[in-house]
N, C-alpha and C. Protein backbone atom coordinates (compact mmCIF):
# COMPACT_ATOMS: atom_id res chain seq x y z
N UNK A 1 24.33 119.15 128.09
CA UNK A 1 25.34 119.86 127.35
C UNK A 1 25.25 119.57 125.85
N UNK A 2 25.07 118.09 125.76
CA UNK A 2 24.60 117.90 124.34
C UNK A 2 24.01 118.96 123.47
N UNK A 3 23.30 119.36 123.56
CA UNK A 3 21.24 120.30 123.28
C UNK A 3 22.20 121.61 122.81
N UNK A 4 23.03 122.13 123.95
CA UNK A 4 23.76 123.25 123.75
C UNK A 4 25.39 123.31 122.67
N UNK A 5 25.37 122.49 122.66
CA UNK A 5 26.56 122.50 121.19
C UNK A 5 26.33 121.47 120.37
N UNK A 6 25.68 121.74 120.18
CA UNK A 6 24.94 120.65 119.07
C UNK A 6 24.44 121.41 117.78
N UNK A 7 24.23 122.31 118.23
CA UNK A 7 24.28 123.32 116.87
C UNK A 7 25.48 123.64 116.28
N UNK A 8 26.79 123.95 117.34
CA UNK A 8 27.84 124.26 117.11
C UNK A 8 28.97 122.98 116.12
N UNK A 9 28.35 121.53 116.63
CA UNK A 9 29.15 120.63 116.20
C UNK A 9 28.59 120.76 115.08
N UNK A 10 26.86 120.45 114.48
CA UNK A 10 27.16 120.41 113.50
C UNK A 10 27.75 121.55 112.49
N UNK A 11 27.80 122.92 112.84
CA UNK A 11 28.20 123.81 111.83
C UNK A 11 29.83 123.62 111.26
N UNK A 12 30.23 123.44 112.72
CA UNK A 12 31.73 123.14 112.51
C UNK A 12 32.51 121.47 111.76
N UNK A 13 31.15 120.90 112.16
CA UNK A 13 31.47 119.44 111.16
C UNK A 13 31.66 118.91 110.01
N UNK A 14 31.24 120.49 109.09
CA UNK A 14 31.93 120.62 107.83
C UNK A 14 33.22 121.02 107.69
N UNK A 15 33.39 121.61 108.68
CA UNK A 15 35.15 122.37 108.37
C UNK A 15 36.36 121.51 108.13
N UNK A 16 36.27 120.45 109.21
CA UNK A 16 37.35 119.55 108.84
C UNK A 16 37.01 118.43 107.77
N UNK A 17 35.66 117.92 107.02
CA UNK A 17 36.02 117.78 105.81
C UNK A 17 36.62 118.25 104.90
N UNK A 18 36.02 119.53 104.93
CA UNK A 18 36.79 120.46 103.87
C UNK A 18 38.02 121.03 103.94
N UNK A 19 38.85 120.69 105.02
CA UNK A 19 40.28 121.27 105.29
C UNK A 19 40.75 119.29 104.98
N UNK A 20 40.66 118.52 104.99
CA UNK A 20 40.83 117.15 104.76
C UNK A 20 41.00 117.13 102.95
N UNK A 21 39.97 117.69 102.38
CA UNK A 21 39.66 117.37 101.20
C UNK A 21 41.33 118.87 100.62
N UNK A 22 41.08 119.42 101.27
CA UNK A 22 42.29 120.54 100.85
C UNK A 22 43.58 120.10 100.69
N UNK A 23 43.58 119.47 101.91
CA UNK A 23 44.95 118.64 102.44
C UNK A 23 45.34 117.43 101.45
N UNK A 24 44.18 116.86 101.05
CA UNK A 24 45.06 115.85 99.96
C UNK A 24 45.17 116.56 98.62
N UNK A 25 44.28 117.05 98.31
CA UNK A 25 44.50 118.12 96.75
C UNK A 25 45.66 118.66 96.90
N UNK A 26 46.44 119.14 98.23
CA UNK A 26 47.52 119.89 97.38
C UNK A 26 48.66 119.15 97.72
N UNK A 27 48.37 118.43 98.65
CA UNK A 27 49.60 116.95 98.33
C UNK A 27 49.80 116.50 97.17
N UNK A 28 48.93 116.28 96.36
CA UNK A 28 48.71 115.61 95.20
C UNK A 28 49.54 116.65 94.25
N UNK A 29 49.24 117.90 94.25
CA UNK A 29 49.78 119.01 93.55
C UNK A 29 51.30 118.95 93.95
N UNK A 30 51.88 118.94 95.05
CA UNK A 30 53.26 119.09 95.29
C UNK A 30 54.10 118.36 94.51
N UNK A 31 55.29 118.80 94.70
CA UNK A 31 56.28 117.71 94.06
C UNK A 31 56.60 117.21 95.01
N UNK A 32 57.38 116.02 94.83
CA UNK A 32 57.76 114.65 95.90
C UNK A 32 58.75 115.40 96.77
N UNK A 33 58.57 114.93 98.01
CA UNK A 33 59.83 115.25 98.74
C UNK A 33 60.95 114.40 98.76
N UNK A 34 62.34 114.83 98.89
CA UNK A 34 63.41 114.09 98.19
C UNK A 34 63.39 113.10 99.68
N UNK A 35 63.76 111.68 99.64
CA UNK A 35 64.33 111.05 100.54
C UNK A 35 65.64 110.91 100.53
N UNK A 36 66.30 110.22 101.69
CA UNK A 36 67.77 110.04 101.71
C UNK A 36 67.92 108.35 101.05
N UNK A 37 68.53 108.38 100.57
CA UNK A 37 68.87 107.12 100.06
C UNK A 37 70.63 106.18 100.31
N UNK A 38 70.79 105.28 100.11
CA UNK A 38 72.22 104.89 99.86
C UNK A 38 73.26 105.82 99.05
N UNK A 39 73.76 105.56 99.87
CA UNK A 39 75.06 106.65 98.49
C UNK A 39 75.12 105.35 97.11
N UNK A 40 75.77 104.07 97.79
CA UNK A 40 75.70 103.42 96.79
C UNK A 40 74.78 102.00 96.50
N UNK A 41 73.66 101.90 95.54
CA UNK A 41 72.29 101.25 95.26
C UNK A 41 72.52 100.02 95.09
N UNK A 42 74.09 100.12 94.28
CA UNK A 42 74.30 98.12 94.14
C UNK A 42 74.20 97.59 94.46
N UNK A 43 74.08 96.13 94.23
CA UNK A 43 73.98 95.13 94.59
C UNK A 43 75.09 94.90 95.16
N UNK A 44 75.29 93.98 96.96
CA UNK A 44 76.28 94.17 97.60
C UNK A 44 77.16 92.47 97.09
N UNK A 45 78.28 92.73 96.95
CA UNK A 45 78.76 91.18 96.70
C UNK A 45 79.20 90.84 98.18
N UNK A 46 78.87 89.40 98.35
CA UNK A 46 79.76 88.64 99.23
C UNK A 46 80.42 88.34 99.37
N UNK A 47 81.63 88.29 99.94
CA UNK A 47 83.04 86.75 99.78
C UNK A 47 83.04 86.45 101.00
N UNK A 48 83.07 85.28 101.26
CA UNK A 48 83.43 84.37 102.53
C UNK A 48 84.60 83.79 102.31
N UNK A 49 85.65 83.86 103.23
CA UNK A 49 86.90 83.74 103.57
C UNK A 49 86.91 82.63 105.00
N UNK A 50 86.78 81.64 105.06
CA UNK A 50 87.21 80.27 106.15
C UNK A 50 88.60 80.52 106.60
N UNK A 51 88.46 80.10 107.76
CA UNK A 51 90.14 80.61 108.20
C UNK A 51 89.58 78.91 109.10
N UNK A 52 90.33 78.35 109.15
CA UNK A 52 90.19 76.98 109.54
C UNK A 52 91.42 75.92 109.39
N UNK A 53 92.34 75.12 110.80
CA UNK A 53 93.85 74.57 110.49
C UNK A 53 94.57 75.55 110.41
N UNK A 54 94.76 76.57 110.50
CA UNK A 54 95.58 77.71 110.31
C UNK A 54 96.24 77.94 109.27
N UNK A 55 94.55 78.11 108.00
CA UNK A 55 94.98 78.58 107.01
C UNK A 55 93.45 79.53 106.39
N UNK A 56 93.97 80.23 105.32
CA UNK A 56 92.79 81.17 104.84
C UNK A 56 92.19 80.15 103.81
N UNK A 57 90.96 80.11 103.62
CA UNK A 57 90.08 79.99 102.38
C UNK A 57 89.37 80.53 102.08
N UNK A 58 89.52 80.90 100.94
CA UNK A 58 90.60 80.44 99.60
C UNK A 58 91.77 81.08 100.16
N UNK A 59 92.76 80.87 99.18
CA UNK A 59 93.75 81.37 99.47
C UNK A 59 94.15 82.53 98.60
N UNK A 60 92.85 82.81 98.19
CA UNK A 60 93.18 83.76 96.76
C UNK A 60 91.55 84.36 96.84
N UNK A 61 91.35 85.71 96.71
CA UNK A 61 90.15 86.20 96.72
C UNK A 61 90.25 87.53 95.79
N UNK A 62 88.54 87.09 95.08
CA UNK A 62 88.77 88.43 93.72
C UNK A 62 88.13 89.33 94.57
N UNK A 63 87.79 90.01 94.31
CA UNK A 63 86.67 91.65 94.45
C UNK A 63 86.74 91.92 93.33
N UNK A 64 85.34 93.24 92.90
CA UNK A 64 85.57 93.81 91.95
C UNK A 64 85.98 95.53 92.28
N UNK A 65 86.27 96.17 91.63
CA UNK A 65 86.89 97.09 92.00
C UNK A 65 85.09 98.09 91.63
N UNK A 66 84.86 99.33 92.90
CA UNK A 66 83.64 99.83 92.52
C UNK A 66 82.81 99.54 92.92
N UNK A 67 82.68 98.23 93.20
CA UNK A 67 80.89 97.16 93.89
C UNK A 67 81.53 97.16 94.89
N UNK A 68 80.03 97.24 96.06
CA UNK A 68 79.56 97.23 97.13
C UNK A 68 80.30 95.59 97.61
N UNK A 69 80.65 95.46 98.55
CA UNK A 69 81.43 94.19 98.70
C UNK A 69 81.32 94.01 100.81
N UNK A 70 80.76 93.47 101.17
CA UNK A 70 80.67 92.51 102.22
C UNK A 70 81.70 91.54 101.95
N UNK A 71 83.06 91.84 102.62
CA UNK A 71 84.02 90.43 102.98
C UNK A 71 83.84 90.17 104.43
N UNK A 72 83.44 88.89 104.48
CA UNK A 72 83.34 88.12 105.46
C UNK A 72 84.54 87.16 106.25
N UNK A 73 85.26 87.49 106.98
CA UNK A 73 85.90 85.69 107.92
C UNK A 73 85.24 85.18 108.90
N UNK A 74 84.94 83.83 108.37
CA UNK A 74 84.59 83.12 109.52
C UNK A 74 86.13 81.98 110.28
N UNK A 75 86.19 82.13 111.47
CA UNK A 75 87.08 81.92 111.97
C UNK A 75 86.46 80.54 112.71
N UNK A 76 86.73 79.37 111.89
CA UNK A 76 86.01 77.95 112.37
C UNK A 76 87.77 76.92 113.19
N UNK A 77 88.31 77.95 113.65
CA UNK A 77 89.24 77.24 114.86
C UNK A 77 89.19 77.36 115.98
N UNK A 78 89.97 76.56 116.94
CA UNK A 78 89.86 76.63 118.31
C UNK A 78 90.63 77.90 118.92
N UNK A 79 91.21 78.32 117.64
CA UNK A 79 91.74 79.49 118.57
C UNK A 79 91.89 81.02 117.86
N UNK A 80 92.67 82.19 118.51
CA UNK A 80 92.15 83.33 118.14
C UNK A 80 93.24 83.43 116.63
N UNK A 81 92.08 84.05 115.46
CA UNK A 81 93.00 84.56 114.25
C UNK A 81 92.97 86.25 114.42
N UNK A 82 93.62 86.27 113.43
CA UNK A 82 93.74 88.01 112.62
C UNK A 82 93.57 88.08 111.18
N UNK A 83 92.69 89.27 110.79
CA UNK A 83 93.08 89.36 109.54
C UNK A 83 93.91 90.88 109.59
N UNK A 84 95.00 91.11 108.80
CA UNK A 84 95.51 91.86 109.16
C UNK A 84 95.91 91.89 107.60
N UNK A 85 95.23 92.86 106.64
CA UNK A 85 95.53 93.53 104.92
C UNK A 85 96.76 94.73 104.63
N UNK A 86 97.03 94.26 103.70
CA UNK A 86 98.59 94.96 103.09
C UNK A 86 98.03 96.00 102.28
N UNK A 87 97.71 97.44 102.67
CA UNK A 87 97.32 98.43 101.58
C UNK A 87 96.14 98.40 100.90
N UNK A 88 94.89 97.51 101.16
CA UNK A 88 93.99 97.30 100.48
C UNK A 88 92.82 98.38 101.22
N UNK A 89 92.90 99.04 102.17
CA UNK A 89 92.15 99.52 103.16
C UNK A 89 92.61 101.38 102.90
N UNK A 90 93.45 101.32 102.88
CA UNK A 90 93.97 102.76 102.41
C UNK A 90 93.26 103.87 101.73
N UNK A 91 92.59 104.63 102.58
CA UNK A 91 92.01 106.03 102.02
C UNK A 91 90.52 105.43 101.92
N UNK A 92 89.86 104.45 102.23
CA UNK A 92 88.81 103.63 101.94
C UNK A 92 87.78 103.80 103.36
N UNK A 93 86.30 104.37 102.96
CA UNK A 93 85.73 104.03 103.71
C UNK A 93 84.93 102.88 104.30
N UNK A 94 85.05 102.32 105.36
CA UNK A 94 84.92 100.57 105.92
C UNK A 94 83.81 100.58 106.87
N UNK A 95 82.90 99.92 107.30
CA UNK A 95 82.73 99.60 108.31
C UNK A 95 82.49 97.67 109.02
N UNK A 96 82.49 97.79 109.78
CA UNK A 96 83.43 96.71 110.50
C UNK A 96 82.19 96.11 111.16
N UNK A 97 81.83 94.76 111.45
CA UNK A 97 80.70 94.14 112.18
C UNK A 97 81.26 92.89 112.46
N UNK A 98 80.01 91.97 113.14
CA UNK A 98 80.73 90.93 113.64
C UNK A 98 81.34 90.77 115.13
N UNK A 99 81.73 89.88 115.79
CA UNK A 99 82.37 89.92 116.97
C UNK A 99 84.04 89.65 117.19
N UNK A 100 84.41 90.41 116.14
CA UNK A 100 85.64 90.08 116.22
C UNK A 100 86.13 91.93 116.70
N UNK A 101 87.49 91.55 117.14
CA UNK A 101 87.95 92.84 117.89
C UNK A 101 89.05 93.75 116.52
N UNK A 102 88.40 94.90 116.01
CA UNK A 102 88.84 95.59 115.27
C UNK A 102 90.17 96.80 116.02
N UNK A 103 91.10 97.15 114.74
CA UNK A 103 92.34 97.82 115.79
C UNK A 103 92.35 98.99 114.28
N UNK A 104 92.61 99.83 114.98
CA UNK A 104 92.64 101.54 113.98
C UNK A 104 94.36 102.04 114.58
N UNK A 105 94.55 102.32 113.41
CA UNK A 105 96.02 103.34 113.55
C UNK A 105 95.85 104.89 113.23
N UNK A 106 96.76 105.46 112.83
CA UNK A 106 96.93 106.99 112.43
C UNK A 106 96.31 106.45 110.87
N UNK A 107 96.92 105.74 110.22
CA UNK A 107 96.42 105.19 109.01
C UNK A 107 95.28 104.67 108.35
N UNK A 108 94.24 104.38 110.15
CA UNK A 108 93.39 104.09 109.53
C UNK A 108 93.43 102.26 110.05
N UNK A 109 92.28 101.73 109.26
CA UNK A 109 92.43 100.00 109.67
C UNK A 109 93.55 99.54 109.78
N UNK A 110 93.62 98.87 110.81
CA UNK A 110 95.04 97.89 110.79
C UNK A 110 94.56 96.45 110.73
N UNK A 111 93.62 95.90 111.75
CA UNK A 111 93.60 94.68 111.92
C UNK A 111 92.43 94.35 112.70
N UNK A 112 91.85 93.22 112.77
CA UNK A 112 91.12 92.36 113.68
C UNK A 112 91.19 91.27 113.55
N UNK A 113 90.60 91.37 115.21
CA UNK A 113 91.38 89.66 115.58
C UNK A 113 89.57 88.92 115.89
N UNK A 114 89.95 87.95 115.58
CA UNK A 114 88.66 86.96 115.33
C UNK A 114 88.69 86.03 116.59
N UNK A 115 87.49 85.77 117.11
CA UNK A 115 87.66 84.99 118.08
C UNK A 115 87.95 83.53 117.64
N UNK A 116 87.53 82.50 118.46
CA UNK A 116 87.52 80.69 117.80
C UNK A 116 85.81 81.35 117.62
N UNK A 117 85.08 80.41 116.73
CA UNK A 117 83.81 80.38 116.01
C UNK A 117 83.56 81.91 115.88
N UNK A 118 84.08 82.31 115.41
CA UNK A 118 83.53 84.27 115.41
C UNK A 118 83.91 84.52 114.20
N UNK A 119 83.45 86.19 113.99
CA UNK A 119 83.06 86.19 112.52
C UNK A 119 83.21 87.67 112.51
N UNK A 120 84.01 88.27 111.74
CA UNK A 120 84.44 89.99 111.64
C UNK A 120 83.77 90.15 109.93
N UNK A 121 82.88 91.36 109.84
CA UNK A 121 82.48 91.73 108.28
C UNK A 121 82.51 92.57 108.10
N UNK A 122 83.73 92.90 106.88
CA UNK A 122 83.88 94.40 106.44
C UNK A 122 83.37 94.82 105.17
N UNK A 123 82.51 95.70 105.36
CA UNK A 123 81.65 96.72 104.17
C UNK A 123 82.15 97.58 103.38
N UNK A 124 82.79 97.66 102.15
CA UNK A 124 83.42 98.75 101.90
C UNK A 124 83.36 98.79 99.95
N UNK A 125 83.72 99.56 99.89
CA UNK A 125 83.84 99.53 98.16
C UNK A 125 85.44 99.46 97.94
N UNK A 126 85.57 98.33 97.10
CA UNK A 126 87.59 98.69 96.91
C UNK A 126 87.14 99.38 95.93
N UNK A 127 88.24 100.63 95.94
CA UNK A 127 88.41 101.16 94.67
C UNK A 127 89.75 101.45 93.76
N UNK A 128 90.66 100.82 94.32
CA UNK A 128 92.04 100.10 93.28
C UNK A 128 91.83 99.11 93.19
N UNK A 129 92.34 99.15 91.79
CA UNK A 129 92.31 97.46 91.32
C UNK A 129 94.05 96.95 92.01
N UNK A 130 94.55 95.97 92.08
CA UNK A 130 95.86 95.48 92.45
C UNK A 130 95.48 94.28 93.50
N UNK A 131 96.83 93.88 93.78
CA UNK A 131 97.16 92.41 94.49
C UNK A 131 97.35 93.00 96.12
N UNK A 132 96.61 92.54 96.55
CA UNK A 132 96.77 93.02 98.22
C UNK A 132 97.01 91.66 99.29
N UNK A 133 98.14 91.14 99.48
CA UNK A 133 98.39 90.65 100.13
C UNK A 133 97.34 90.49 101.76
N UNK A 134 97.10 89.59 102.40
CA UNK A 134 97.18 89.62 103.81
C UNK A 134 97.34 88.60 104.61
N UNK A 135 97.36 89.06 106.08
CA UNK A 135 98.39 87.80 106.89
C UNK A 135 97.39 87.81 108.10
N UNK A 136 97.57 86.54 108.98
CA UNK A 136 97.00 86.94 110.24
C UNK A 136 98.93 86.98 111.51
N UNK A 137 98.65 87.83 111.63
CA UNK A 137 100.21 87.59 112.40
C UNK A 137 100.08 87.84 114.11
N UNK A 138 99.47 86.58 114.40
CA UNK A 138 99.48 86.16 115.87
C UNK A 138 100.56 85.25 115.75
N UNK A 139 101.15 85.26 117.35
CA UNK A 139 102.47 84.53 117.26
C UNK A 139 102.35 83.24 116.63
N UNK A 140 103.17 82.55 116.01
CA UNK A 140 103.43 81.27 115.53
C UNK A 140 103.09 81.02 114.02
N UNK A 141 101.52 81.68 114.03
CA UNK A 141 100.55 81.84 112.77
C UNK A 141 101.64 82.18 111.83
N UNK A 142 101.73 81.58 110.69
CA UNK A 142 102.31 82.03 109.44
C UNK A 142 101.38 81.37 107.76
N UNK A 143 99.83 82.30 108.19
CA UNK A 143 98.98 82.41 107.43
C UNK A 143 99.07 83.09 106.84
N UNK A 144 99.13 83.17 105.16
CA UNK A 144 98.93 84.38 104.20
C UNK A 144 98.33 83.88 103.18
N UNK A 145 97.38 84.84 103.00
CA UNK A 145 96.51 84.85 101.24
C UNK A 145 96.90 86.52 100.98
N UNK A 146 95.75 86.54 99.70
CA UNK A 146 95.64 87.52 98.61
C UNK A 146 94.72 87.62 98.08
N UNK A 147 94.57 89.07 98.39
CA UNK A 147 92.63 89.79 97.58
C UNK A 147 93.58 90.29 96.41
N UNK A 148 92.68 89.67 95.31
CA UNK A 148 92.97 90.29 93.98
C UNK A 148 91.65 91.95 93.53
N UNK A 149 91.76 92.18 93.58
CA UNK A 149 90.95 93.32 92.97
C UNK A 149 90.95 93.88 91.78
N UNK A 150 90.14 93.14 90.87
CA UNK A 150 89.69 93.89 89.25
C UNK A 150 89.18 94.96 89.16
């Protein structure tokens, strides 16, 4: 079978060089194709928040208002917390990670509850600046801090 297309391979063994050599020339010619990217490129800030003795640390937390912001609780007690925010979540898109158990209203975020050694992380951009209170309000708990937001 060889003998018998062997004339044929080689005639045709130019073709796909030359459709190869086509193929990158007009790649080269195109303009870029757009990719999808982040909506937002910043640099993400961290805050870590300790909830430990049945209390928050710090007891006072900045953000900036605009930046990409990862807030973190780590929940280093024996037993279950909440973080549960006063208006800081409002109209704001979040998303939520971690193994802690997140709770949604008509409003939107309400709360999650953190296990003992567990860890809830919310992604979001604040975009008011103001004093936002929050509490964990499991029975007895009478934990409260405050995200400041510049």
């Amino acid at each position: 079978m060889q003998g018998r297309f062997e004339g044929v391979w080689r005639a045709w063994g130019v073709v796909p060089v030359v459709l190869l050599a086509c193929l990158i020339s007009a790649a080269a010619a195109a303009p870029p194709v757009p990719t999808l990217a982040p909506s937002n490129t910043d640099q993400e800030e961290q805050v870590l928040v300790k909830i430990r003795a049945r209390k928050f640390e710090p007891s006072t937390v900045t953000l900036h208002a605009g930046q990409k912001t990862r807030l973190v609780f780590q929940n280093q007690d024996a037993e279950l917390h909440a973080f549960v925010p006063i208006d800081l979540f409002v109209g704001v898109s979040l998303n939520i990670s971690g193994n802690g158990a997140p709770e949604f209203g008509q409003e939107g975020f309400k709360r999650v509850i953190i296990p003992s050694e567990g860890r809830a992380e919310i992604l979001f951009v604040p975009e008011r600046t103001g004093v936002y209170p929050f509490l964990c309000d499991m029975p007895g708990h009478e934990m409260r801090a405050t995200i400041v937001v510049q």
